[in-house]
C-alpha atoms as a PDB file:
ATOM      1  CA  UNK A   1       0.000   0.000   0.000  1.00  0.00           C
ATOM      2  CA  UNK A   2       0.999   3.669  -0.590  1.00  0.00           C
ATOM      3  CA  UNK A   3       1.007   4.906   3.214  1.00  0.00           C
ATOM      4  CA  UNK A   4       3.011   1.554   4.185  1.00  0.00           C
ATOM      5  CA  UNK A   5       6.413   3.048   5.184  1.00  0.00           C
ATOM      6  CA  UNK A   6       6.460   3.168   8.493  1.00  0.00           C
ATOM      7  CA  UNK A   7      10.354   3.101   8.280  1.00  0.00           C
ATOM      8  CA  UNK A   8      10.450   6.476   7.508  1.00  0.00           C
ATOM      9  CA  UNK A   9       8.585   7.593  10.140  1.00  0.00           C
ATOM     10  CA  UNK A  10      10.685   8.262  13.320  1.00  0.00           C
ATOM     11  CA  UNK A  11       8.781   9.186  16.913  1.00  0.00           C
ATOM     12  CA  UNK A  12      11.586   7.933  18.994  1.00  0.00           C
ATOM     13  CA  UNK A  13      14.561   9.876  18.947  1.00  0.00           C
ATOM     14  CA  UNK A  14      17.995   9.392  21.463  1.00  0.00           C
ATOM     15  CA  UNK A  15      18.233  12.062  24.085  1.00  0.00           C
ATOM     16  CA  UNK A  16      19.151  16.001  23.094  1.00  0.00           C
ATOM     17  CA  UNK A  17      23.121  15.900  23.091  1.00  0.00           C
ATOM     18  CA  UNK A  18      22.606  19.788  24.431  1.00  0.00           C
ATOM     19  CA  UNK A  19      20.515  20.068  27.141  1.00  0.00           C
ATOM     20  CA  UNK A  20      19.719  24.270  26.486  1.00  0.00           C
ATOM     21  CA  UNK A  21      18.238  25.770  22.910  1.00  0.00           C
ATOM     22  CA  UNK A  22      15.010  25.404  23.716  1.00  0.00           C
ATOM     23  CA  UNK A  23      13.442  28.103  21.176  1.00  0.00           C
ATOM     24  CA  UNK A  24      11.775  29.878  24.323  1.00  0.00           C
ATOM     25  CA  UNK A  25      14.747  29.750  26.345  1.00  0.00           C
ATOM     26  CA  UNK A  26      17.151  32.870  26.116  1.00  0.00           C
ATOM     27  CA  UNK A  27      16.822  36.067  23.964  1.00  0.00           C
ATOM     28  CA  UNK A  28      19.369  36.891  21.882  1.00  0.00           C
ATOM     29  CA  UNK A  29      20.596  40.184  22.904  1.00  0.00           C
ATOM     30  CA  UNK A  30      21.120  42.496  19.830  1.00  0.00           C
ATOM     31  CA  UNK A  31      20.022  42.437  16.385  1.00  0.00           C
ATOM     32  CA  UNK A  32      20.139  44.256  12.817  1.00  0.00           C
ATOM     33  CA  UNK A  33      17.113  45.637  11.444  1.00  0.00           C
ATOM     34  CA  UNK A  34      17.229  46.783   7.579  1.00  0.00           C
ATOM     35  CA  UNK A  35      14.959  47.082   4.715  1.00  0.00           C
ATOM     36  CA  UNK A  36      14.949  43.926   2.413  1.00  0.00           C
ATOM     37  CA  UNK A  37      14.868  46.556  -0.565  1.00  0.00           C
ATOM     38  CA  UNK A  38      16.936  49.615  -0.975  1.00  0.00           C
ATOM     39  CA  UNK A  39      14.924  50.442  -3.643  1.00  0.00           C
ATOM     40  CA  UNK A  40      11.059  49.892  -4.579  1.00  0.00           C
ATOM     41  CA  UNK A  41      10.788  46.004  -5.506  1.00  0.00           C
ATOM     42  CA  UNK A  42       9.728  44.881  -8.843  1.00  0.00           C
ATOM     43  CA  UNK A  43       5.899  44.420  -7.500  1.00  0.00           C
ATOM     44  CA  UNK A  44       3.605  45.986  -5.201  1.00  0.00           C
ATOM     45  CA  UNK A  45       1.495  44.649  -3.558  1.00  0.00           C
ATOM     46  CA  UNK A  46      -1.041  47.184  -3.212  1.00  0.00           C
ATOM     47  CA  UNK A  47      -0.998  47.198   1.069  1.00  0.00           C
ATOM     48  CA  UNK A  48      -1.447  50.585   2.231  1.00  0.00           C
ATOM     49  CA  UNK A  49      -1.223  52.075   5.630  1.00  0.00           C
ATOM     50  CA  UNK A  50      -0.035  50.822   8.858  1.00  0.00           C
ATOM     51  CA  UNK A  51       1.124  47.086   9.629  1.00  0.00           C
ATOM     52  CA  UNK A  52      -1.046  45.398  12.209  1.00  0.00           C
ATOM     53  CA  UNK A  53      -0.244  43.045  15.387  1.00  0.00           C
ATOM     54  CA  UNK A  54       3.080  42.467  16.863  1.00  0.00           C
ATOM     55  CA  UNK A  55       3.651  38.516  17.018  1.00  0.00           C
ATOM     56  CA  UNK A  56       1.571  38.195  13.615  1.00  0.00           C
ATOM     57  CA  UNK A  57       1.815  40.923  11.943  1.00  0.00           C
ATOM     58  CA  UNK A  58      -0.556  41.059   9.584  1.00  0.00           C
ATOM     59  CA  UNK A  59      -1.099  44.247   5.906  1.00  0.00           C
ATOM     60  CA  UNK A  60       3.064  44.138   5.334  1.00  0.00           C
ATOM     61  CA  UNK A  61       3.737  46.319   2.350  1.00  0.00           C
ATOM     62  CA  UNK A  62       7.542  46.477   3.001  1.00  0.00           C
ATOM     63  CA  UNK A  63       9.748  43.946   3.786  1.00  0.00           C
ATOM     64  CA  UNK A  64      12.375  44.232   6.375  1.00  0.00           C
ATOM     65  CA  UNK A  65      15.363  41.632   7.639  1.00  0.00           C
ATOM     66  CA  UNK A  66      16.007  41.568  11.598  1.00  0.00           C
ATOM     67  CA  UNK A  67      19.488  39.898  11.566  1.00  0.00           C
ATOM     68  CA  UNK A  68      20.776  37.730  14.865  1.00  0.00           C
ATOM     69  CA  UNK A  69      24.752  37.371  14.450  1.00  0.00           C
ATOM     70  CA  UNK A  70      26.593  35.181  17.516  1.00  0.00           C
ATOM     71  CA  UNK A  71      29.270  36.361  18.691  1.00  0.00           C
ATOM     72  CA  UNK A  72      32.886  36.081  17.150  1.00  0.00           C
ATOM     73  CA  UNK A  73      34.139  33.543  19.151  1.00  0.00           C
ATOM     74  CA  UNK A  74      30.977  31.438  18.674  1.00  0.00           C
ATOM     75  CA  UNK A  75      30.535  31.778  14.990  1.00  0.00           C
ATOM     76  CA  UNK A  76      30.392  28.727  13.108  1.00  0.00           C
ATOM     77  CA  UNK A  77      29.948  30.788   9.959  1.00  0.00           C
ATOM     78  CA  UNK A  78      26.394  29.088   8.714  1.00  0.00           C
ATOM     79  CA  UNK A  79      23.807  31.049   8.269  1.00  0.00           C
ATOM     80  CA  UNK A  80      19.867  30.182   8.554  1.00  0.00           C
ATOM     81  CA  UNK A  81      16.851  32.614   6.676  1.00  0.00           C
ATOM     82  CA  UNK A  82      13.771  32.380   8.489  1.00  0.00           C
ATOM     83  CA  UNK A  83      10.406  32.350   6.723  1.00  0.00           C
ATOM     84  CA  UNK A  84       7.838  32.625   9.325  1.00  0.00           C
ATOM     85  CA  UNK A  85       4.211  31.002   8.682  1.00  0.00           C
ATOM     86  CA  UNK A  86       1.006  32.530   8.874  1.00  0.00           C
ATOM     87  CA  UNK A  87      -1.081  31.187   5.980  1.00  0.00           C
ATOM     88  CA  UNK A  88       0.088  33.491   4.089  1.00  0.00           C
ATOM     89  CA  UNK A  89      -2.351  36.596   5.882  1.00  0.00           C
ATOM     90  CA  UNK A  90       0.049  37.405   8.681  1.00  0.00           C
ATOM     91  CA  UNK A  91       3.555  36.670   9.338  1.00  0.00           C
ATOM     92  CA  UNK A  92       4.169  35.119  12.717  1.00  0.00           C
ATOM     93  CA  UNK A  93       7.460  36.982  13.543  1.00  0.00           C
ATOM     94  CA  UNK A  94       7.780  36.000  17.056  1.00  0.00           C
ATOM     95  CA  UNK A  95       6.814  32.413  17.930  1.00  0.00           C
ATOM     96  CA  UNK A  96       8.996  31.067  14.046  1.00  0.00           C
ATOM     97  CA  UNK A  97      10.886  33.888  13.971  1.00  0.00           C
ATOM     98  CA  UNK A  98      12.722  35.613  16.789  1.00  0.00           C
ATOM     99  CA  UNK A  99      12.414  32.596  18.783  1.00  0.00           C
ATOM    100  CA  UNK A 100      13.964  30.396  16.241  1.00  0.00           C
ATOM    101  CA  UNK A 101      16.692  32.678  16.218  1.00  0.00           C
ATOM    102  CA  UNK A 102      16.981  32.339  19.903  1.00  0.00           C
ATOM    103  CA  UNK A 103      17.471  28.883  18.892  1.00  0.00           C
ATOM    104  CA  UNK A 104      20.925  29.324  15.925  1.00  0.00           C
ATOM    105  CA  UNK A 105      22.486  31.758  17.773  1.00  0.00           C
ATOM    106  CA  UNK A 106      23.581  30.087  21.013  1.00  0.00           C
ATOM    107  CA  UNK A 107      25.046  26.887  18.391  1.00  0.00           C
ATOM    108  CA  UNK A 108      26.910  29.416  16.366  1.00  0.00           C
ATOM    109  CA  UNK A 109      24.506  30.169  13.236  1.00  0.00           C
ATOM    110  CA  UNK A 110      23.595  33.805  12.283  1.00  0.00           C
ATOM    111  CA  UNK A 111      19.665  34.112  11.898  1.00  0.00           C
ATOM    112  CA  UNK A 112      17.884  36.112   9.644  1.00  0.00           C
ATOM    113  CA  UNK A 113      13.976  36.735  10.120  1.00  0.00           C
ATOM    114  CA  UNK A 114      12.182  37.703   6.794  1.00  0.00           C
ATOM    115  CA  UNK A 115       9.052  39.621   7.527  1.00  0.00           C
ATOM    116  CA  UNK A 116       8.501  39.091   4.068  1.00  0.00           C
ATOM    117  CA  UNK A 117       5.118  41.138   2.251  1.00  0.00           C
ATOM    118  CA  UNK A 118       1.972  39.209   2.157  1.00  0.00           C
ATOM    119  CA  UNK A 119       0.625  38.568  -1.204  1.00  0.00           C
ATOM    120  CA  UNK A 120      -2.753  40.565  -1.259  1.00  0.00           C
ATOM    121  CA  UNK A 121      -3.159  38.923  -5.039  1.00  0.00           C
ATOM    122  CA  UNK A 122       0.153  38.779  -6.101  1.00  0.00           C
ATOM    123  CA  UNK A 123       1.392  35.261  -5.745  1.00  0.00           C
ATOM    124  CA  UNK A 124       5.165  35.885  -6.784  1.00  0.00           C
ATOM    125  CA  UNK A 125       5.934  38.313  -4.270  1.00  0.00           C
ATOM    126  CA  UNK A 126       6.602  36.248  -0.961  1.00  0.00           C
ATOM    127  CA  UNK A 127       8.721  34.143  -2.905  1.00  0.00           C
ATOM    128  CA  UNK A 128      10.646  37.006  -4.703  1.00  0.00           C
ATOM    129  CA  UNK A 129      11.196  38.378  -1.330  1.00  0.00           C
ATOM    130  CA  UNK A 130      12.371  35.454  -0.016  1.00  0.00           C
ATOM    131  CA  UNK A 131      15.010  34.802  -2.687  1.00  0.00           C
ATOM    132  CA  UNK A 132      16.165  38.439  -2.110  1.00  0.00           C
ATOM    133  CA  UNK A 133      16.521  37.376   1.606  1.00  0.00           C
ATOM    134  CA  UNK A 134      18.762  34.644   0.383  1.00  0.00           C
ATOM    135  CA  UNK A 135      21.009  37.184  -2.086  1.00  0.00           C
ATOM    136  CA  UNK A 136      21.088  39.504   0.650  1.00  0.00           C
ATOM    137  CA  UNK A 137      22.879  36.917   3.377  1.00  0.00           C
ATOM    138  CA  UNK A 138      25.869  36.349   0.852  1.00  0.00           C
ATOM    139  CA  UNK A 139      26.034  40.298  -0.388  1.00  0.00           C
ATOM    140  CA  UNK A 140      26.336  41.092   3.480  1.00  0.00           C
ATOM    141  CA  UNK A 141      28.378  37.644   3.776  1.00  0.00           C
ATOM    142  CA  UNK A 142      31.795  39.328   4.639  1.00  0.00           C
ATOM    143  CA  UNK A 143      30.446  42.080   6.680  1.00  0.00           C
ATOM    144  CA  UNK A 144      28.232  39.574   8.812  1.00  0.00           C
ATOM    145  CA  UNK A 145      31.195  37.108   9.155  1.00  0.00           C
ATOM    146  CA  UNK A 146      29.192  34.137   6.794  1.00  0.00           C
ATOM    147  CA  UNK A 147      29.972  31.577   4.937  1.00  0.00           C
ATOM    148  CA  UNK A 148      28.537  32.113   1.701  1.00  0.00           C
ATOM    149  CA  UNK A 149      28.644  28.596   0.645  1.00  0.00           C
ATOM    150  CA  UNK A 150      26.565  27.521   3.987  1.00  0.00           C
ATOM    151  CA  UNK A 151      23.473  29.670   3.777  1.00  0.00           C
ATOM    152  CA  UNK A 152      20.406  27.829   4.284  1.00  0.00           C
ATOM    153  CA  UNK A 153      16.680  28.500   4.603  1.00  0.00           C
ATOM    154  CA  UNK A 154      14.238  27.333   7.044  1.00  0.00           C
ATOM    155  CA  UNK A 155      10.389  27.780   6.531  1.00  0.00           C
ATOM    156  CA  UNK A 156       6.919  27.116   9.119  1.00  0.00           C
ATOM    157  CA  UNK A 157       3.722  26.007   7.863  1.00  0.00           C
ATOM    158  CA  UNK A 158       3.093  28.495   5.222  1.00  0.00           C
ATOM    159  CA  UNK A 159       6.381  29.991   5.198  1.00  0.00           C
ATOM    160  CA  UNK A 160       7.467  26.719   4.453  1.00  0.00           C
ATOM    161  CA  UNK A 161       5.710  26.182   1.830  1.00  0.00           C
ATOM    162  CA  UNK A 162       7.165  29.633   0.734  1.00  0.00           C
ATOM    163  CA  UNK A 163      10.746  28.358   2.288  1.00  0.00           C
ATOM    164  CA  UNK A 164      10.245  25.091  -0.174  1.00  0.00           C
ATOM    165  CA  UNK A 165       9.066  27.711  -2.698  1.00  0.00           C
ATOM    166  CA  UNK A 166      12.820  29.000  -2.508  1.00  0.00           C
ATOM    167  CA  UNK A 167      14.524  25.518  -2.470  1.00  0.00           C
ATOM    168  CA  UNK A 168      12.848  24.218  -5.847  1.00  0.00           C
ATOM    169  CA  UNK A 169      13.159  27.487  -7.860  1.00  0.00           C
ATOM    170  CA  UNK A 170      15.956  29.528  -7.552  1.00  0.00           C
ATOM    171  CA  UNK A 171      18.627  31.226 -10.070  1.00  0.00           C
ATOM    172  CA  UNK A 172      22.627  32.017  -9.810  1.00  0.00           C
ATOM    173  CA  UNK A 173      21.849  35.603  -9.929  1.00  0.00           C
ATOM    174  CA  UNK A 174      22.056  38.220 -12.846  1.00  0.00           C
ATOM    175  CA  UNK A 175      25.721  39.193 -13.204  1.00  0.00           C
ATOM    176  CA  UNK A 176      25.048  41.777 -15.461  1.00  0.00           C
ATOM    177  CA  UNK A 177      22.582  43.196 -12.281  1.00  0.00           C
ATOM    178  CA  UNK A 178      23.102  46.828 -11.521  1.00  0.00           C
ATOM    179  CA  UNK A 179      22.718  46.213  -8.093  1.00  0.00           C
ATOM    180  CA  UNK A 180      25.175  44.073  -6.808  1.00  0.00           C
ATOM    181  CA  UNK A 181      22.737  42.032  -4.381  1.00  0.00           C
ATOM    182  CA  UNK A 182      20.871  40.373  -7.932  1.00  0.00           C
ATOM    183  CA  UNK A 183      23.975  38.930  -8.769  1.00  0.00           C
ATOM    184  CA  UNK A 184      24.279  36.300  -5.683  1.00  0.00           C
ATOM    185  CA  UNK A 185      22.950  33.308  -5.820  1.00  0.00           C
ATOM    186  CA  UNK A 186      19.519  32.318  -4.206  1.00  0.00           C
ATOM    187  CA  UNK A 187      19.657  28.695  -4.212  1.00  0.00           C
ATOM    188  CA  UNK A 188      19.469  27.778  -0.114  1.00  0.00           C
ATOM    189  CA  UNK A 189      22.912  25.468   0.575  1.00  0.00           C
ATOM    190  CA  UNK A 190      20.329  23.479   2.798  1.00  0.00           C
ATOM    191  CA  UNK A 191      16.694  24.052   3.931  1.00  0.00           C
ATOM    192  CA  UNK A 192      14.722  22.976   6.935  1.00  0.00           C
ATOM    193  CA  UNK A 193      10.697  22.347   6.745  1.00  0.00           C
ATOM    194  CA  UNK A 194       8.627  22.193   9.474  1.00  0.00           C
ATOM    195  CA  UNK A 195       4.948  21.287   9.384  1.00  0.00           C
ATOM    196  CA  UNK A 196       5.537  22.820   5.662  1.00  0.00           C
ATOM    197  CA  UNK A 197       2.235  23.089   3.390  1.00  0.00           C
ATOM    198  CA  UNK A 198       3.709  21.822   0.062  1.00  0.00           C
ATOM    199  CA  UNK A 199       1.273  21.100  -1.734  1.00  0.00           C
ATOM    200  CA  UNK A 200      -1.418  23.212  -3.271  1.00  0.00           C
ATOM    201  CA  UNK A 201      -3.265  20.011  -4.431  1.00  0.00           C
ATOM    202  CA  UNK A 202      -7.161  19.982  -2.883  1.00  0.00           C
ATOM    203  CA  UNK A 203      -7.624  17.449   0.085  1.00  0.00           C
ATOM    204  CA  UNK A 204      -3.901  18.023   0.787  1.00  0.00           C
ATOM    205  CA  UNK A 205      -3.330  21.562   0.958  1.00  0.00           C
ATOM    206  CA  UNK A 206      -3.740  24.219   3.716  1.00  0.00           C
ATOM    207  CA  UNK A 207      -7.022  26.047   2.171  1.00  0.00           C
ATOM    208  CA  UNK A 208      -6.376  29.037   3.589  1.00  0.00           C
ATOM    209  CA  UNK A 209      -2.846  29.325   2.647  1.00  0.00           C
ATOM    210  CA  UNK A 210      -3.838  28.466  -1.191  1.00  0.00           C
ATOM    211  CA  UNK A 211      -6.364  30.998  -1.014  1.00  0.00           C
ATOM    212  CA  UNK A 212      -4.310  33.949   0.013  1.00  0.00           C
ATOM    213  CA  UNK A 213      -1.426  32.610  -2.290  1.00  0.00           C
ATOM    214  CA  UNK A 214      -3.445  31.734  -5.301  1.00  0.00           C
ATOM    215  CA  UNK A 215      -6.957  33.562  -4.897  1.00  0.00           C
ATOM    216  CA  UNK A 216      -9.845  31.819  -4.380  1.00  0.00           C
ATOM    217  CA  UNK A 217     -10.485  29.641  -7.697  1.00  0.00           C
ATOM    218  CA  UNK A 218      -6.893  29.411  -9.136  1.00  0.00           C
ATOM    219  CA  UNK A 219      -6.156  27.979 -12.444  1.00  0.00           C
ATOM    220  CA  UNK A 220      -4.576  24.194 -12.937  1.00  0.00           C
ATOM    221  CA  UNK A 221      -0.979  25.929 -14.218  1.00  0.00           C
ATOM    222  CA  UNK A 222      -0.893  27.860 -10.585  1.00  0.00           C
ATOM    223  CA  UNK A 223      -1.977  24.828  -8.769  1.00  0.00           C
ATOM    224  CA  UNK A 224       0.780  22.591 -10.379  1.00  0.00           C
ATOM    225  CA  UNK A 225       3.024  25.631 -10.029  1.00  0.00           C
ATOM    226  CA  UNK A 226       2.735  25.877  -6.627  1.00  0.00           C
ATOM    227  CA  UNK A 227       2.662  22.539  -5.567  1.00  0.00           C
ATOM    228  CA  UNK A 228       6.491  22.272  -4.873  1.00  0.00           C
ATOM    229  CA  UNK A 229       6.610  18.229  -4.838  1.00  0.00           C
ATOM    230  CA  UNK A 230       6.394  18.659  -8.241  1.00  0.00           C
ATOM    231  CA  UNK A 231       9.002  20.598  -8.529  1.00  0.00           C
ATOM    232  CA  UNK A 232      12.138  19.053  -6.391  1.00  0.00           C
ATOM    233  CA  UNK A 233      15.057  18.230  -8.857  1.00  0.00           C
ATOM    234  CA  UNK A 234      18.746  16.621  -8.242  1.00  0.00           C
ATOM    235  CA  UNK A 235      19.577  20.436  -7.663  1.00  0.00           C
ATOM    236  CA  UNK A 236      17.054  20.636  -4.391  1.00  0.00           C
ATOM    237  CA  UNK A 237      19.298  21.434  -1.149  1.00  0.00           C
ATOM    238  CA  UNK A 238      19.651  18.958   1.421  1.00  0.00           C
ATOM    239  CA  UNK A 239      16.700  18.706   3.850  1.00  0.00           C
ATOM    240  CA  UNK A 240      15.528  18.178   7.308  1.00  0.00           C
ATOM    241  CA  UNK A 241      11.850  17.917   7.470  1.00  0.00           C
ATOM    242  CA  UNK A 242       9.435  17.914  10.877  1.00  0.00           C
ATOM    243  CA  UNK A 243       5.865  17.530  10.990  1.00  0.00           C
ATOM    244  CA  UNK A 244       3.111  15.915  13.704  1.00  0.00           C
ATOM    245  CA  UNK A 245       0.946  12.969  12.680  1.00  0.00           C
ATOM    246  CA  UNK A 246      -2.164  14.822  13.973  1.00  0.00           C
ATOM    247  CA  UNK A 247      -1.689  18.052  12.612  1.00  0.00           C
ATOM    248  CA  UNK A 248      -5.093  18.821  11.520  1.00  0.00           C
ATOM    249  CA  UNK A 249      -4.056  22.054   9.511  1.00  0.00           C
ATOM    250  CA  UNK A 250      -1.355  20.629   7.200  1.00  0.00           C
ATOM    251  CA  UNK A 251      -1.804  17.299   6.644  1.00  0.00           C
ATOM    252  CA  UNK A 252       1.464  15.329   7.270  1.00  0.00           C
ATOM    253  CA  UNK A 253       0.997  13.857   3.661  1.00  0.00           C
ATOM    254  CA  UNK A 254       2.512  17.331   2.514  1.00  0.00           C
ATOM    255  CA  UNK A 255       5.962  16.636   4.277  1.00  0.00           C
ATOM    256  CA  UNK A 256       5.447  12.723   2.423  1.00  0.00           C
ATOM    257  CA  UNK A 257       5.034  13.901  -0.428  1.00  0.00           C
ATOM    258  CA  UNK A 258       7.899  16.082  -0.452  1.00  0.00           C
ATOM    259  CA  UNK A 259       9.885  13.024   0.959  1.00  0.00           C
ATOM    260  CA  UNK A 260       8.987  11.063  -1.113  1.00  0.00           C
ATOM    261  CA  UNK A 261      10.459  13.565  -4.047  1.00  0.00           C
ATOM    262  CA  UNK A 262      13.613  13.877  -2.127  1.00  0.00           C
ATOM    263  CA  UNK A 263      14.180  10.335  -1.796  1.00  0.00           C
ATOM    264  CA  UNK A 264      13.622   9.923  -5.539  1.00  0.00           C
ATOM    265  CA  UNK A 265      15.653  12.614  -6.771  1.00  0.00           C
ATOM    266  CA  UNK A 266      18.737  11.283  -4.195  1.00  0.00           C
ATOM    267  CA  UNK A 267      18.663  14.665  -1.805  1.00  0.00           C
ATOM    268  CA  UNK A 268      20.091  14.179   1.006  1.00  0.00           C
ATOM    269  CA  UNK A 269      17.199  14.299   3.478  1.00  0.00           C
ATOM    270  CA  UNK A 270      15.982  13.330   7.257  1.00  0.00           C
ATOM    271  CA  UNK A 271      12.134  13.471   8.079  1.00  0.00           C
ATOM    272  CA  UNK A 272      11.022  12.991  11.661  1.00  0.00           C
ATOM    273  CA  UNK A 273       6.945  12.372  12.330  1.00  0.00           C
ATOM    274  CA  UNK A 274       6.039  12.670  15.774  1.00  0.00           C
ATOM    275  CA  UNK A 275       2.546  10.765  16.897  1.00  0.00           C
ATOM    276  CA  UNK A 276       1.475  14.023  18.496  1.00  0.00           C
ATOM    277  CA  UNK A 277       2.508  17.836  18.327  1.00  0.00           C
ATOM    278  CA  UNK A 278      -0.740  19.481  16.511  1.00  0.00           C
ATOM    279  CA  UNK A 279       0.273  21.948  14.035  1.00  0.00           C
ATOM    280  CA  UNK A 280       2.384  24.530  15.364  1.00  0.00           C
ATOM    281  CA  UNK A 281       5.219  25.305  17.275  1.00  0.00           C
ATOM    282  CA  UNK A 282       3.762  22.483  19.771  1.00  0.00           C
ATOM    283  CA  UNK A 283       5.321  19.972  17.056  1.00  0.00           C
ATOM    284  CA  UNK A 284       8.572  20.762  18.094  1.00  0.00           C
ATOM    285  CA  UNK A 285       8.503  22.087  21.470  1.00  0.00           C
ATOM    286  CA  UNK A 286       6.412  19.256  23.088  1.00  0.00           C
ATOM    287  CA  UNK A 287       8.760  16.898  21.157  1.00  0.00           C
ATOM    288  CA  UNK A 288      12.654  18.216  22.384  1.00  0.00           C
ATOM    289  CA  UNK A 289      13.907  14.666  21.403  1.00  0.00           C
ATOM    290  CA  UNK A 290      14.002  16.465  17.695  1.00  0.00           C
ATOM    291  CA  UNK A 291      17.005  18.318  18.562  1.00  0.00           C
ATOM    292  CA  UNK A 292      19.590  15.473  18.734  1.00  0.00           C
ATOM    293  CA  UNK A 293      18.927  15.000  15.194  1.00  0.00           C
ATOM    294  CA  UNK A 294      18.629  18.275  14.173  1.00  0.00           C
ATOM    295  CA  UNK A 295      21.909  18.798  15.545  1.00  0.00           C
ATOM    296  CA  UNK A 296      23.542  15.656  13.728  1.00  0.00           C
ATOM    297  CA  UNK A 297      22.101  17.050  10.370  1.00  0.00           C
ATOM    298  CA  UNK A 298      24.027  20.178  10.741  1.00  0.00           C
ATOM    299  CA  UNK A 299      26.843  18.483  11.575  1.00  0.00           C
ATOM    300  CA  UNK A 300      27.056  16.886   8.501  1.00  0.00           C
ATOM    301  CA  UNK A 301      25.839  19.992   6.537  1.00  0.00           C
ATOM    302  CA  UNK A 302      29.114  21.282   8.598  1.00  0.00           C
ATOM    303  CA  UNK A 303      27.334  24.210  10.218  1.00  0.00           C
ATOM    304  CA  UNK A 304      27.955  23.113  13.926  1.00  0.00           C
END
């Protein structure tokens, strides 16, 4: 049967090898705030006035970067872009973003939250400010003390669907590019999905993600499109994968699927299902065993 492959699915992990990095544990203690564009990006969304909320923040017009760096002696030189979910109608800055960075600092990763612009009918601009996010890491690379060769992406719910968005189409960069951050590379060096939607397939997807992406009757070519385990290739970065087997939002099917593709295409790739964990950031934080292997993945993506 299809669904029979039960060796993939992994509920027992060993013990955390570090005992702190719990994402609630800890604030980081200084960060860089910039503009994602330093001039107006290709597409508007049409937003107007002022943002709304604080942990979702919800009617972005402008994108903005809030950059976590660890200190000197703690570098490793990786560096993680964070794509914070929110179906796509807010962007959930605080509980998958600054938290998460709370998380990569303390091992030695730099930590960049994208508060990227919703799409408000425009279904190419959270990706196209997402693969800015990416150029931006290895323009800055030197300045921020990063390895622009280890410069990975990781993605929640809907922002991993946008963070898998990244990982299946990306470019080298324009050489020819006036400005010098379109000539870098956006192709993530590794990506990390957790309780991703991935599909934009009905019965599968998150509705309300699709909807907000895609508008409420999309066409067939957006669907496919958009449905990124269609899309994974030998060129797809390494990835570590995390979802809950009751998440009732995102089916866990979306994280098979793109498994599945992984597996196929021979990406390197680790995919833990936990029994229970809901859909949120209770998947990972009622389940701490996930850190042992998180931290052996980026030990072989040499990050730690």
């Amino acid at each position: 049967m299809r669904h029979c492959f039960a060796l993939l699915l992994i509920s027992v992990l060993v013990p955390a090898t570090l005992a702190s990095a719990r994402p609630d544990e800890g604030r980081v203690p200084e960060a860089i705030q910039m503009s994602l564009w330093n001039t107006a990006p290709p597409t508007n969304n049409g937003l107007t006035g002022p943002e709304r909320g604080s942990g979702c923040v919800g009617n972005i017009s402008k994108a903005t970067l809030t950059i976590h760096l660890p200190a000197k002696d703690q570098a490793t030189g990786a560096a993680v872009v964070i794509t914070p979910g929110g179906g796509y109608g807010v962007v959930c800055v605080e509980s998958e973003g600054r938290q998460i960075a709370d998380l990569l600092v303390p091992r030695g990763i730099a930590a960049i939250v994208v508060k990227y612009r919703l799409p408000n009918g425009h279904h190419e601009i959270p990706a196209n400010d997402a693969r800015r996010a990416m150029r931006t890491v290895r323009h800055h690379a030197s300045d921020w003390k990063i390895d622009p060769k280890r410069v990975g992406i990781w993605g929640f719910s809907a922002g991993g669907h946008l963070a898998s968005t990244v990982a299946t189409a990306f470019d080298a960069g324009d050489a020819d590019a006036k400005d010098p951050v379109e000539r870098e590379s956006s192709r993530p060096d590794f990506a990390i999905l957790f309780y991703p939607v991935i599909s934009m397939e009905g019965g599968v997807t998150h509705g309300g993600s699709r909807r907000n992406l895609l508008g409420p009757d999309p066409a067939e070519e957006k669907i496919a499109r958009y449905s990124n385990e269609t899309q994974v290739n030998e060129r797809t970065p390494p990835t570590f994968l995390l979802h809950a087997g009751d998440d009732r939002a995102v089916p866990v099917e979306n994280s098979l699927r793109y498994y599945r593709q992984l597996v196929r295409h021979r990406v390197p790739a680790d995919l833990l299902i936990f029994e229970r964990g809901g859909h949120g950031p209770g998947a990972f934080k009622n389940n701490p065993s996930w850190q042992a292997a998180f931290d052996q993945w980026l030990r072989r993506r040499k990050c730690l």
